[in-house]
Each structure stands twice: as C-alpha cells, then as structure tokens.
Protein backbone atom coordinates (compact mmCIF):
# COMPACT_ATOMS: atom_id res chain seq x y z
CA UNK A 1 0.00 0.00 0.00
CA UNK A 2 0.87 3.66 -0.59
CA UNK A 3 3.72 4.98 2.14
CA UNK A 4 1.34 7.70 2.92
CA UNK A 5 -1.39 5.92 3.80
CA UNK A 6 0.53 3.57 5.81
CA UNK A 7 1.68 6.99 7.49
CA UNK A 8 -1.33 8.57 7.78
CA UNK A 9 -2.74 5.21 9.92
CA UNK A 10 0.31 5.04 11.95
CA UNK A 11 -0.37 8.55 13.14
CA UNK A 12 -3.95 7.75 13.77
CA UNK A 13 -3.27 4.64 15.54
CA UNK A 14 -0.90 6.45 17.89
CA UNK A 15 -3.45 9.06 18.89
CA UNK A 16 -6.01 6.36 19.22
CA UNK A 17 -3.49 4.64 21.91
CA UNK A 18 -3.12 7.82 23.85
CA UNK A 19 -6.74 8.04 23.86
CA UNK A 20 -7.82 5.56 25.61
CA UNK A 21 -5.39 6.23 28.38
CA UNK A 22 -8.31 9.31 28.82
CA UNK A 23 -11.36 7.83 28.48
CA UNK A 24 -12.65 7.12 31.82
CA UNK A 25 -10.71 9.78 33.21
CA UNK A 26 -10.79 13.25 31.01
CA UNK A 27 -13.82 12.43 28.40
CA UNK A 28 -13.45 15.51 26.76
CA UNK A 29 -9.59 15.37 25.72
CA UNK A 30 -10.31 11.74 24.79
CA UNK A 31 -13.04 12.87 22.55
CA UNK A 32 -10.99 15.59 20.85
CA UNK A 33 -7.84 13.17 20.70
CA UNK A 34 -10.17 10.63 19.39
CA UNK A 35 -11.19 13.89 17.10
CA UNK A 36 -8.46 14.03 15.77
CA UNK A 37 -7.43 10.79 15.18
CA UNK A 38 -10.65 10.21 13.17
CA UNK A 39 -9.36 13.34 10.81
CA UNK A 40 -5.93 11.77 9.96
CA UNK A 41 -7.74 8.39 9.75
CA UNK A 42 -10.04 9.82 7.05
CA UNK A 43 -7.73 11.01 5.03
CA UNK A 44 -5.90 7.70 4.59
CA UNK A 45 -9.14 6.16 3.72
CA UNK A 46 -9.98 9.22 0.85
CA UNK A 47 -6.32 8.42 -0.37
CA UNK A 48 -7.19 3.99 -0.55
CA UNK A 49 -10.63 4.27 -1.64
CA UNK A 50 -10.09 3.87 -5.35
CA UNK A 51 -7.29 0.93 -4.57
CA UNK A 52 -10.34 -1.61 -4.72
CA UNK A 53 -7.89 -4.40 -5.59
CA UNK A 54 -5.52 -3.73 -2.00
CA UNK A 55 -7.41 -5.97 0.23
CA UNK A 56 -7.63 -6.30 3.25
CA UNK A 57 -5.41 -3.18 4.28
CA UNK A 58 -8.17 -1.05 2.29
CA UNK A 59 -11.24 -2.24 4.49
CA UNK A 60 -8.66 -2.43 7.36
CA UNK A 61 -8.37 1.76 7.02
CA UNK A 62 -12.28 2.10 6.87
CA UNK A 63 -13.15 -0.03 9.63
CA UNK A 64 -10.44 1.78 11.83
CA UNK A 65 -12.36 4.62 10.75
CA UNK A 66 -15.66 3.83 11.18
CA UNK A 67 -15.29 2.35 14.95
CA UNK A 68 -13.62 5.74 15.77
CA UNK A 69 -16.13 7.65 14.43
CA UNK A 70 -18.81 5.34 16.16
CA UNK A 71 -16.44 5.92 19.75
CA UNK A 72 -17.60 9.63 19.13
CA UNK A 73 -20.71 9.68 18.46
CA UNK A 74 -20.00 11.03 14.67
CA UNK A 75 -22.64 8.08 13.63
CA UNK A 76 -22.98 9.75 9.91
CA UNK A 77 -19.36 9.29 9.43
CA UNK A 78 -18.92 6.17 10.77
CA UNK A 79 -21.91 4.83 8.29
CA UNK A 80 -20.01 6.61 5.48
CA UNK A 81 -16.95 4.62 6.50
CA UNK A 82 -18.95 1.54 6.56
CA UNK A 83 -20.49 1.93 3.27
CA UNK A 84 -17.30 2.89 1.55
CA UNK A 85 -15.77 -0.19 3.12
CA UNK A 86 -18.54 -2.71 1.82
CA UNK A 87 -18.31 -0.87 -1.63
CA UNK A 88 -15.19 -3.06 -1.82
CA UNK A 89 -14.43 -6.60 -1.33
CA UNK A 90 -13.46 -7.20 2.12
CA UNK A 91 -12.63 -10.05 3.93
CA UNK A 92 -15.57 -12.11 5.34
CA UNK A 93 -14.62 -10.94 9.13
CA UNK A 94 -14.29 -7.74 8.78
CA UNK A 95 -17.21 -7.15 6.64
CA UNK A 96 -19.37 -9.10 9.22
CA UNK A 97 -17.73 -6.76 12.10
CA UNK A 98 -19.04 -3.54 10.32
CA UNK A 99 -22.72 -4.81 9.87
CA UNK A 100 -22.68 -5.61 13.13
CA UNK A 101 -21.33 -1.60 13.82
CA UNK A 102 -24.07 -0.84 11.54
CA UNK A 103 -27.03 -1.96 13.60
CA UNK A 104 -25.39 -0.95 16.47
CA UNK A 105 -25.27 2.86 15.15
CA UNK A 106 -29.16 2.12 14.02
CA UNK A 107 -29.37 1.42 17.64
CA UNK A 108 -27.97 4.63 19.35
CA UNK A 109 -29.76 6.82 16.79
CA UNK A 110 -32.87 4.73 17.85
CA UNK A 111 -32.15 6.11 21.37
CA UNK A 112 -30.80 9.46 20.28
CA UNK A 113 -34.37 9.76 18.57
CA UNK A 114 -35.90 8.78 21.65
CA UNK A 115 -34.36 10.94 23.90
CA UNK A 116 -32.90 8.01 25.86
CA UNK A 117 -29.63 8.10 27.57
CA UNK A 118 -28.62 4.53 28.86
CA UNK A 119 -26.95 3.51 32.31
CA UNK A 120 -22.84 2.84 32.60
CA UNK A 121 -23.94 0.71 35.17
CA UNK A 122 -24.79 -3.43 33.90
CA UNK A 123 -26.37 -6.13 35.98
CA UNK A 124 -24.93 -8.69 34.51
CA UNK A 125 -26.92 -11.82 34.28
CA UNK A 126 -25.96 -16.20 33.45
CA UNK A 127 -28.03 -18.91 33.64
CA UNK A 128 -26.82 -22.54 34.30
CA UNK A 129 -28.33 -25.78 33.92
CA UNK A 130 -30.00 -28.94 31.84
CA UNK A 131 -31.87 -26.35 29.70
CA UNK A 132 -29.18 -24.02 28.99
CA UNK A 133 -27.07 -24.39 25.59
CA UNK A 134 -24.74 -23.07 23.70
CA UNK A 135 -26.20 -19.02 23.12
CA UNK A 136 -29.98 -21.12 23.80
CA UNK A 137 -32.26 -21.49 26.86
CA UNK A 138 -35.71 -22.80 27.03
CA UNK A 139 -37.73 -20.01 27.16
CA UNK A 140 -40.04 -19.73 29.78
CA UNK A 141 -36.85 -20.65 32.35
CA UNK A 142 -34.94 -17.33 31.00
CA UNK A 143 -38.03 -14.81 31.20
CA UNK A 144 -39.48 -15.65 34.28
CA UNK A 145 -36.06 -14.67 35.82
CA UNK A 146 -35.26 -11.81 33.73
CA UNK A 147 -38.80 -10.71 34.42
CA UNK A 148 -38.52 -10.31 38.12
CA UNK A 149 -34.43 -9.09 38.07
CA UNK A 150 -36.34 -6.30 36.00
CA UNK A 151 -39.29 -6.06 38.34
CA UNK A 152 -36.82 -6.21 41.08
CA UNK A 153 -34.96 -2.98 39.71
CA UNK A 154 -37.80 -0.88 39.27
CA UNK A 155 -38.90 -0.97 42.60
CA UNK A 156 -35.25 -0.39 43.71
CA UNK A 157 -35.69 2.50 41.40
CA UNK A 158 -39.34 3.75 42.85
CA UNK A 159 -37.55 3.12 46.44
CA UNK A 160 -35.38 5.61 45.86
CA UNK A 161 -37.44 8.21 44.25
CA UNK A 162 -39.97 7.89 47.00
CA UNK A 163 -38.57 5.80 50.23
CA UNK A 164 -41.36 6.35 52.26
CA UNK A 165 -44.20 5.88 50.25
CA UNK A 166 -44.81 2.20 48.69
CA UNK A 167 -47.08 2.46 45.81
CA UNK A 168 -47.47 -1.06 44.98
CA UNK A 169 -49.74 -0.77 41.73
CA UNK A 170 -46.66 1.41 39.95
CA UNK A 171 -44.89 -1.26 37.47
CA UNK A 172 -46.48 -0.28 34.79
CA UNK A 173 -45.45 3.58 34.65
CA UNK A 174 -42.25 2.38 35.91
CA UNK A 175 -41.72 0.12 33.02
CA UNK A 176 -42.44 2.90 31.03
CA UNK A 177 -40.40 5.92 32.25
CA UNK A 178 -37.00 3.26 32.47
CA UNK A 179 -37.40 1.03 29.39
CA UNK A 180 -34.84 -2.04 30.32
CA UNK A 181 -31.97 -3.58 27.74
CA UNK A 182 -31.00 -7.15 27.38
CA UNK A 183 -27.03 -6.58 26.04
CA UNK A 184 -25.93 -10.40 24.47
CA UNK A 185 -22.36 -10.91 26.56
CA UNK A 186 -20.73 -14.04 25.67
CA UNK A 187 -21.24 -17.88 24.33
CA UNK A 188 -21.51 -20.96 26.46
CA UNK A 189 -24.38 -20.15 28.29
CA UNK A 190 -27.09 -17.24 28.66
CA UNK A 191 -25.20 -14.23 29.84
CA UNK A 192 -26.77 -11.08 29.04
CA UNK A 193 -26.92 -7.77 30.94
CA UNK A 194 -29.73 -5.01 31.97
CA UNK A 195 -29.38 -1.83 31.52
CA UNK A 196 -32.15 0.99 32.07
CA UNK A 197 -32.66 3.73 30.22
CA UNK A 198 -33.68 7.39 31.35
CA UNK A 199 -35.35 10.31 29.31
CA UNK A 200 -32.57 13.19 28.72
CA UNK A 201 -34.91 15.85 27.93
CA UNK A 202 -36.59 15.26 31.98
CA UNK A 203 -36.06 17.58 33.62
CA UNK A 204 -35.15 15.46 36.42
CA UNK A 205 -32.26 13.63 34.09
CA UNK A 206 -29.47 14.50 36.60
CA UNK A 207 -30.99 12.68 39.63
CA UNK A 208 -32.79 9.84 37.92
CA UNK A 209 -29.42 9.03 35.98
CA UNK A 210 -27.83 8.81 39.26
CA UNK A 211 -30.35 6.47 40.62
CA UNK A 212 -30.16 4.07 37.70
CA UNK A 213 -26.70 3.67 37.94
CA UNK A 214 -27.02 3.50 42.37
CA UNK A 215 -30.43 0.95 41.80
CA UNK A 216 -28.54 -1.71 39.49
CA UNK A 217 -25.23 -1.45 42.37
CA UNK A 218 -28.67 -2.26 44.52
CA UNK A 219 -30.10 -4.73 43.17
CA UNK A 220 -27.13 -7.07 43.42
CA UNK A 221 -26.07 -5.80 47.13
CA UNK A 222 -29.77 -6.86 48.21
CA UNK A 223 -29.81 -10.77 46.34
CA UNK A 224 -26.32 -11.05 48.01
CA UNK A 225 -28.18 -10.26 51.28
CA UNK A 226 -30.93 -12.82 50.88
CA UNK A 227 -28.86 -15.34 49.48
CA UNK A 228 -26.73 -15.14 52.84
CA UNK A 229 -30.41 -14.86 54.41
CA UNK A 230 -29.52 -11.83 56.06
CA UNK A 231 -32.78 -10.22 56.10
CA UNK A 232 -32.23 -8.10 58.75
CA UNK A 233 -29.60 -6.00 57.14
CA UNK A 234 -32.42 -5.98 54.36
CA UNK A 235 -34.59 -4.57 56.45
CA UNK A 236 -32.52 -1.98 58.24
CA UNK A 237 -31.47 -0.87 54.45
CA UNK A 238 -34.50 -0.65 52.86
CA UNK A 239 -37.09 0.63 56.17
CA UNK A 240 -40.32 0.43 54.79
CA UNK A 241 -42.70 -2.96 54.91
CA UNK A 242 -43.93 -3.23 51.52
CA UNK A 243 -40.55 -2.04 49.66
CA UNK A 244 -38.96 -5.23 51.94
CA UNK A 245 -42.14 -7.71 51.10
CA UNK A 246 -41.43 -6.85 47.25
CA UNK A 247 -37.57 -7.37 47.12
CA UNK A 248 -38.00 -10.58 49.22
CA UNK A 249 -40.79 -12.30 46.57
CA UNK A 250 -39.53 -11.61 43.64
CA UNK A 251 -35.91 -12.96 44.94
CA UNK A 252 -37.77 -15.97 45.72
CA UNK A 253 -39.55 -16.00 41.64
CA UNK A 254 -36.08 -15.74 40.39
CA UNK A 255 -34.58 -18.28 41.94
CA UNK A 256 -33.18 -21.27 40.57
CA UNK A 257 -35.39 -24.54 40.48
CA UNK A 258 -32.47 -27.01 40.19
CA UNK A 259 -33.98 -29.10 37.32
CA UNK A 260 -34.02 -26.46 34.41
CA UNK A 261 -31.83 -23.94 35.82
CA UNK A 262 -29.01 -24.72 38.75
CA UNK A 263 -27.28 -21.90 39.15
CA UNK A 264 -27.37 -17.70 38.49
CA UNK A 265 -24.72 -15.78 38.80
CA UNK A 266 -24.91 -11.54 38.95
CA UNK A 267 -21.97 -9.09 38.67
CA UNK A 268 -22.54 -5.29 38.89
CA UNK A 269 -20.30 -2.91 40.13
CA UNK A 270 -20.83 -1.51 43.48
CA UNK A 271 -18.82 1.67 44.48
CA UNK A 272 -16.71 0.89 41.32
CA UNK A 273 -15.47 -2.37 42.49
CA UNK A 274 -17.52 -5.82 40.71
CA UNK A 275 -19.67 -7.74 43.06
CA UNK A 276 -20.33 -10.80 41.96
CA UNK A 277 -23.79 -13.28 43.43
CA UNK A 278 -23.53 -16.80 42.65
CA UNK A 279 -27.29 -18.49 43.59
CA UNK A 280 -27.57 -22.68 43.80
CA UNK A 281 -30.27 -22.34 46.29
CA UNK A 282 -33.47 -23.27 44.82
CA UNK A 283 -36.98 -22.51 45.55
CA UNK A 284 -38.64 -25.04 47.63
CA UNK A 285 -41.32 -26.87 45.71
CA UNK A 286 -44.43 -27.90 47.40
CA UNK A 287 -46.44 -31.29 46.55
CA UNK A 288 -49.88 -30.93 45.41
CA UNK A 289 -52.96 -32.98 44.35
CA UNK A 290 -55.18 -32.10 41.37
CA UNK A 291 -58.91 -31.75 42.11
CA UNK A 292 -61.40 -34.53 40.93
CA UNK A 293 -64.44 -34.83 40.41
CA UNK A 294 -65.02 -35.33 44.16
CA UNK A 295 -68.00 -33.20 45.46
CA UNK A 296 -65.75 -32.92 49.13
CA UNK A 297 -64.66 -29.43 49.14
CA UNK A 298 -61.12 -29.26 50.88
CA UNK A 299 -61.25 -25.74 51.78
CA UNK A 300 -64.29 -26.30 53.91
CA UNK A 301 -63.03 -29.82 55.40
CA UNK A 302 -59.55 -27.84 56.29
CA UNK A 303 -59.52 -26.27 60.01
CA UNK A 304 -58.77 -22.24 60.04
CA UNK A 305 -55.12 -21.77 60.72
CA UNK A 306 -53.95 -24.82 58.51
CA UNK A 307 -51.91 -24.51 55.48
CA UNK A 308 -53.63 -26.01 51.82
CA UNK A 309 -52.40 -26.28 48.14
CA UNK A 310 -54.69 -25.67 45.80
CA UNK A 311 -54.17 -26.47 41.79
CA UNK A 312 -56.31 -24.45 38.92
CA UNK A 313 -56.21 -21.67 36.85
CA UNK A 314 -55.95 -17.64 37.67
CA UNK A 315 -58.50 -16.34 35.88
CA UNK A 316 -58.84 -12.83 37.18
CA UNK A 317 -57.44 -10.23 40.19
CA UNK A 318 -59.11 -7.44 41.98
CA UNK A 319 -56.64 -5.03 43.50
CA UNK A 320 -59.56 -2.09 43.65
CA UNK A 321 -61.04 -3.03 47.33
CA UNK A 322 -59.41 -2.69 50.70
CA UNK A 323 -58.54 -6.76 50.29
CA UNK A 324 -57.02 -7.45 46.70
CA UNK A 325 -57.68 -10.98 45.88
CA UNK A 326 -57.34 -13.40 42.97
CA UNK A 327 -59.72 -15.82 41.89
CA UNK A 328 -58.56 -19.65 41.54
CA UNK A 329 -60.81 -21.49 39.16
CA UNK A 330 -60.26 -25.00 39.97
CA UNK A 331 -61.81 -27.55 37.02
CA UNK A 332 -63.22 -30.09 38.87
CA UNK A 333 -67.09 -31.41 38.72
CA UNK A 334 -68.42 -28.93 39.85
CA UNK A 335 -66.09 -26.30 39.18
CA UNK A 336 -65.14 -24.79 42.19
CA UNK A 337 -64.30 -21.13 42.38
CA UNK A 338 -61.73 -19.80 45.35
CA UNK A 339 -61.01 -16.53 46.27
CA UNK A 340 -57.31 -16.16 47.62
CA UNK A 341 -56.57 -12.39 49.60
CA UNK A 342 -53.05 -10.60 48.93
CA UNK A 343 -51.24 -7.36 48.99
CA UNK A 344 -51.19 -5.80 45.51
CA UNK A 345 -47.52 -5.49 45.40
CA UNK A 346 -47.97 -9.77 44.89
CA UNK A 347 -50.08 -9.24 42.71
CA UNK A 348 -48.26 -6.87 40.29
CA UNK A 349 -44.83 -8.60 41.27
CA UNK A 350 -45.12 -12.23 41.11
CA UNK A 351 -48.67 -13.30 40.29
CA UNK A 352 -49.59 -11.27 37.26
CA UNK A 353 -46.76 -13.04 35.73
CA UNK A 354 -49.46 -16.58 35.60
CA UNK A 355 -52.60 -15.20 34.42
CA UNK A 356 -54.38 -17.88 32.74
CA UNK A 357 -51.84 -20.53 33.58
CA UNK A 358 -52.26 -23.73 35.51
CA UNK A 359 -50.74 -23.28 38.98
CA UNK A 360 -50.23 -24.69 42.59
CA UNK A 361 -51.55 -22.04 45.26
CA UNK A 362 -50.18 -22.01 48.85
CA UNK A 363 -52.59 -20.80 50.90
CA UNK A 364 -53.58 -20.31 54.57
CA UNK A 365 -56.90 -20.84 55.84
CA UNK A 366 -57.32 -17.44 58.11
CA UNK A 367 -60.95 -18.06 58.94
CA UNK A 368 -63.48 -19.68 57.75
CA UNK A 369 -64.03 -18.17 54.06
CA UNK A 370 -60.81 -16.48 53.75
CA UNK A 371 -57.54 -17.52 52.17
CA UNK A 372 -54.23 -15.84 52.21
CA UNK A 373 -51.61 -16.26 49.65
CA UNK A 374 -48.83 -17.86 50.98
CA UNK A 375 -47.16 -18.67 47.58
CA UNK A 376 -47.50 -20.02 43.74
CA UNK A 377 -45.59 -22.04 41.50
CA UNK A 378 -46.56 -23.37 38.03
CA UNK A 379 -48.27 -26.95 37.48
C-alpha cells in the first residue's frame, strides 16, 4: 500500500493509543484526541478508496475509521466509512464486524431519537443448567427470571425516588419511564446484561441518571443479602414494609429450580469495584394434588389456621377493594371457584406473571371463608 497511507494510519493509531489512556478519566480530551485521530484516519481512507484491488489493508483503514467515528458519536461518518468499506471486497470478518457496527449505530440513533440516555452501570446476568445451551435457553426458564431481576430494579428505582411511600400498583409507569436492555455478553451459556434507560430531555435527568446507575449497584447488594439470608440488614437498608415484602418475593420467583436452571450468577459494580452473586439455592417446591371430580370441598373440610395447596387456573385479580384478591378457578365437577386475599404489590410482582396458567396455590386458611396467599408455582 501507498507509504502515505501507511503513514497517515500510523499517526492515527498512535493518537487512538493515547486516547484511551483518557477515556474514563478526562472524556473531553479523549473525545478531541479521538477527534483528531478520526481526521488523519479519514484522510488515509480518501487516499485507498479507489485501490479496490488492496485488500484487506483497504477495508482495514475504513473499519479503523468507522469504529472511531462510532467511539464519538460522529454516527454519519462512521456509516459513510462503513459503506465505503462494503463498496469493496473485504474479507468475510471484517465485513461481518461492520454490519454488526451498523445496527449498532441504528441502535444509538434509535435512542438518540428517543431521547434516551442509557446507564454505565450493567447487571450482569448467566443462567446454568439442563436447559441451557450453547447461546440457547428454554424459554419460559430465561423470562421468568429476567422478568422479576427487572421487576426487582424498578422498585429499587421507585424506592429511591420515594422511600417512604410504597405504591405497589406502579410497574407499569415504571416500566415505562425506564425502558430495560438485554445486552448479548458471551457464548456458552445465557449471559446477558440489563441496563435501564432514562429520558434526557426530563427535567429530572441529573438525579434519575444517578439512581439508575445506584439501583442496578442495589439490586445485586440486596440478592447477596438474601442469598446469605440476612434479612435483617435488608430490612434496616431498605425501612419500609412493603418495599422489603417486594424485594424478598420476587428474589424468591427468580430463583433457581435445580432441574431447568441450577445456578445464576450476577456481577454489577458496586462503588466501582464488581460484586459478583452466585445463587444454587433453589426454591422449595411444594407437593400438590389435582382436584377430581369429588363433590368434598377441601377448603371447607380444612380447620382455620392450617396450610392447603390448591391447583387451577388464575382467571382474574381485583386489586380495587381494601382486600385485593385473585380468583382460583379449579376444574373439577363442579367447578369450584376460590377466592385467595393478597397485597397488591404480589399481585403486580409475582402473580400477574401466571394469568391464565395452571398453577399450585399455597394458601392459609385465616378463617373460615378467607384464604391468604402464601405462595405459587406453576403446574
């Protein structure tokens, strides 16, 4: 290749290498280094573009360029660079590695669009076990878990907007204002990461941006307390009942179930330093009967203060009253219809998650027509 252009990308290079010794710490001199370097990069890639035939140190040049113009936001540029790239004939690796740049700048000017700025901070999140490949996981294992880590982090998040005030029918607008991001981290197993997102044009940006990046350093401080079971420490953090009751169920939804999925692990950085939560534990199963046709109605056979498991289908919840309840619709001859009292923060948390679905109820027998939830796993 021409002397110059080898020249030119030797000088970039270099300024690229100083850069990064700024990043974390001086942003702005590594984005005007970085600046720079993009310039001199450029102008070796003007000077190759017409050598189609000088593979692969021509696509070499324009993919330097492009992921330095894609380190600085300059997402125009870096498309340019990609385009001019793929206008040639490069290699099979490096043309796969600038698609793959290419939906990635899609995605930032998706959030740029959006007004979305997303967290530093990652909860990073791998699943073990029988059902776990290579990159694959049977679904319903991965979401149910992912579901309440997410559920888990907007209430961290609505703890800290409001710590004394528990608002337990909120997921919904929280889902909304902090839209969550599954980030693919490596082969072998499922390892992805959450991230939260945050509207920059709020006017509240500065403050909710700090308690993204404080909830996800959360999130993993409080599973490490309840998989040591120190729930008092959980308590004395958190000081306020139905905050506590939330963390402390969906723990217990995410946990593993040691047939499908053996083992979680969670890394997230906590005053800049990685904490890392490796959960075996599983949650305890409880044995259960499905009804039949038997006209003997075990609710009413059961003495009050006894504890009863009850298999059929959530059909519907009503969270309006003083006592929120769920119906269990049990398909036996005749069908027998139970009503089964809990706090609303269950409801939203864990139980809206089985709507329609076959489950196992744990229930307590309070008096003589009440139930309380006591807990629910899938049949």
């Amino acid at each position: 290749m021409d002397a110059r252009i080898d020249k030119l990308h030797a000088e970039a290079m270099e300024l690229v290498g100083k850069a990064m010794f700024l990043k974390d710490q001086d942003p702005s001199t590594y984005k005007k280094i970085m600046g720079d370097a993009f310039k001199i990069e450029k102008q070796a890639a003007d000077l190759v573009y017409p050598k189609t035939e000088a593979e692969p140190g021509r696509s070499i040049i324009y993919q330097s360029a492009a992921h330095i113009a894609y380190d600085i936001e300059r997402y125009e540029e870096a498309k340019d660079m990609i385009y001019s790239a793929l206008s040639g004939t490069p290699p099979l690796r490096i043309a796969t590695d600038l698609n793959n740049l290419l939906e990635s700048i899609q995605f930032c000017r998706h959030l740029n669009q959006e007004n979305m700025e997303i967290s530093q901070n990652t909860l990073n999140v791998s699943l073990y076990g029988p059902c776990v490949g290579e990159g694959m996981v049977e679904w319903d294992a991965f979401t149910k878990r992912i579901a309440a880590l997410r559920k888990m982090l907007m209430r961290i998040i609505q703890w800290n907007k409001f710590p004394t005030i528990f608002n337990s029918n909120k997921m919904f607008e929280l889902k909304k204002d902090y839209p969550t991001f599954i980030k693919s981290l490596q082969p072998g197993c499922i390892s992805v990461g959450l991230k939260v997102a945050v509207d920059e044009t709020h006017e509240s940006n500065l403050v909710d941006r700090e308690i993204i990046e404080t909830a996800i350093s959360e999130l993993a401080y409080d599973v490490e307390l309840l998989n040591n079971e120190d729930f008092d420490s959980l308590k004395a953090r958190i000081r306020n009942e139905g905050y506590y009751n939330s963390i402390v169920e969906l723990y217990r939804e995410m946990l593993p179930d040691g047939k499908n999925i053996t083992g979680i692990n969670l890394v997230a950085k906590v005053n800049d330093e990685p904490l890392t939560v490796c959960i075996t534990k599983t949650k305890p199963e409880f044995e259960y009967q499905r009804e039949t046709d038997s006209e003997q109605d075990p609710v009413v056979s059961a003495e009050i203060g006894s504890e009863l498991i009850l298999s059929g289908a959530l059909r519907m919840a009503d969270g309006r009253k003083n006592n929120p309840y769920v119906k269990l619709v049990v398909p036996s001859d005749p069908v027998k219809e139970y009503k089964v009292y809990l706090d609303e923060a269950t409801i939203d948390d864990v139980v809206s998650a089985y709507w329609d679905a076959h489950v196992a109820l744990k229930v307590l027998k309070k008096t003589k027509t009440k139930l309380v939830y006591l807990d629910i796993q899938s049949t």
